[in-house]
Protein backbone atom coordinates (compact mmCIF):
# COMPACT_ATOMS: atom_id res chain seq x y z
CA UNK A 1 16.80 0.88 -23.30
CA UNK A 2 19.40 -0.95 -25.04
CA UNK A 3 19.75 -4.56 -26.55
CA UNK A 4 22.41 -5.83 -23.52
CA UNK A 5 19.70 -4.54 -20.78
CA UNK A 6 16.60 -6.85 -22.10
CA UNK A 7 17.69 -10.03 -21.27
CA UNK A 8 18.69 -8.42 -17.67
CA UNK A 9 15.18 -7.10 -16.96
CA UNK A 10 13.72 -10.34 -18.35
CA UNK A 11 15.29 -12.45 -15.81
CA UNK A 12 14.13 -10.01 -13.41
CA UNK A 13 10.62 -10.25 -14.00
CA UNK A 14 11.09 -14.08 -14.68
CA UNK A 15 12.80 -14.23 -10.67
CA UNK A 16 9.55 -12.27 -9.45
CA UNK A 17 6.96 -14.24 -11.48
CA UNK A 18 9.01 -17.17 -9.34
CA UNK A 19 7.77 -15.60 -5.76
CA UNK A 20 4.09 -17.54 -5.25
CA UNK A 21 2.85 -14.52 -3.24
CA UNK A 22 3.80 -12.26 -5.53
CA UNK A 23 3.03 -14.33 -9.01
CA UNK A 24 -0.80 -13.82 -8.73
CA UNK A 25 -0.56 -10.27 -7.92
CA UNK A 26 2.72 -9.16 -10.53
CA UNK A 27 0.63 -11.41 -13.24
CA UNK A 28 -2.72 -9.34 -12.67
CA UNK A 29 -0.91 -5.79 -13.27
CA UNK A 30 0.81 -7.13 -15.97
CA UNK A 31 -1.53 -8.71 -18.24
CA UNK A 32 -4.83 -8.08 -16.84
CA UNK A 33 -6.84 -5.45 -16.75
CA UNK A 34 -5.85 -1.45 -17.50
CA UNK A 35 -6.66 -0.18 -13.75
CA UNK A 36 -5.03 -3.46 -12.14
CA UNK A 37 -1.93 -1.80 -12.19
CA UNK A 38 -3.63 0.84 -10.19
CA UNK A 39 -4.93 -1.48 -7.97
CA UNK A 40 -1.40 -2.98 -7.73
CA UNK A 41 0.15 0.12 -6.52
CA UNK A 42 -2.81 0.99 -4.17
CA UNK A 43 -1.91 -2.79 -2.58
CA UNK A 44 1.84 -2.01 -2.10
CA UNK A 45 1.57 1.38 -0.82
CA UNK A 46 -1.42 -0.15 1.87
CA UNK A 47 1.03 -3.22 2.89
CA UNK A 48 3.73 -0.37 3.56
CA UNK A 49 1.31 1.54 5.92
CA UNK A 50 0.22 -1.37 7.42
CA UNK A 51 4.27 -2.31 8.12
CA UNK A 52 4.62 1.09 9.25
CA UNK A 53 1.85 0.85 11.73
CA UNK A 54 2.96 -2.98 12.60
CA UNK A 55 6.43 -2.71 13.20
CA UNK A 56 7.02 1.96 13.10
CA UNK A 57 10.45 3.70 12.40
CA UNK A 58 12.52 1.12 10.78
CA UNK A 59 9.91 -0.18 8.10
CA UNK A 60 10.26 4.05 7.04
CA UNK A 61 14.09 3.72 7.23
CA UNK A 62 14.43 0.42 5.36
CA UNK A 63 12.93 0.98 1.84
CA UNK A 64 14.89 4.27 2.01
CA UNK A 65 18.15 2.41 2.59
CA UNK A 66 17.44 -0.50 0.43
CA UNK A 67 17.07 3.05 -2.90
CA UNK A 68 20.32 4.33 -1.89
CA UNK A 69 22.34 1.81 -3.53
CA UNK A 70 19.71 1.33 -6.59
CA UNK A 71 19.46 5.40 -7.00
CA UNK A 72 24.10 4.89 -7.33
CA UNK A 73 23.47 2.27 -9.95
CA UNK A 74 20.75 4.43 -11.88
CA UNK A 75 23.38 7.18 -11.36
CA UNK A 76 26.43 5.50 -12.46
CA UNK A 77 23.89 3.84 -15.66
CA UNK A 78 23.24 7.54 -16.83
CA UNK A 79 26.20 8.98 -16.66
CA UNK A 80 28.52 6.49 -19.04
């Protein structure tokens, strides 16, 4: 990690932390206990199959689209 990319991925967290539904649950993985970030994974991956059962196909196809661009940008970041 270098010194330009801190402030980036501190206003990142500081945007999330903003998001009331997600503040109690980013806060808890965080700074709580060791297997809360466990538990915080477990929750995401359950709200995913639950959106997959809720709504089928596209709630597959749209976290795959939405990593296209970010897996460019991680691409593009490693190779300068």
């Amino acid at each position: 990690m270098s010194a330009s990319s801190a402030p980036k991925e501190v206003l990142v967290l500081r945007l999330l932390l903003a998001v009331p539904i997600l503040n109690l649950f980013l806060k808890e993985a965080l700074y709580g206990a060791e297997d809360a970030k466990y538990w915080f994974i477990a929750n995401l991956a359950m709200i995913w199959a639950v959106s997959i059962c809720a709504f089928g196909y596209p709630a597959i196809i749209l976290p795959a689209l939405t990593m296209v661009p970010m897996a460019f940008l991680w691409i593009l970041d490693v190779c300068r």
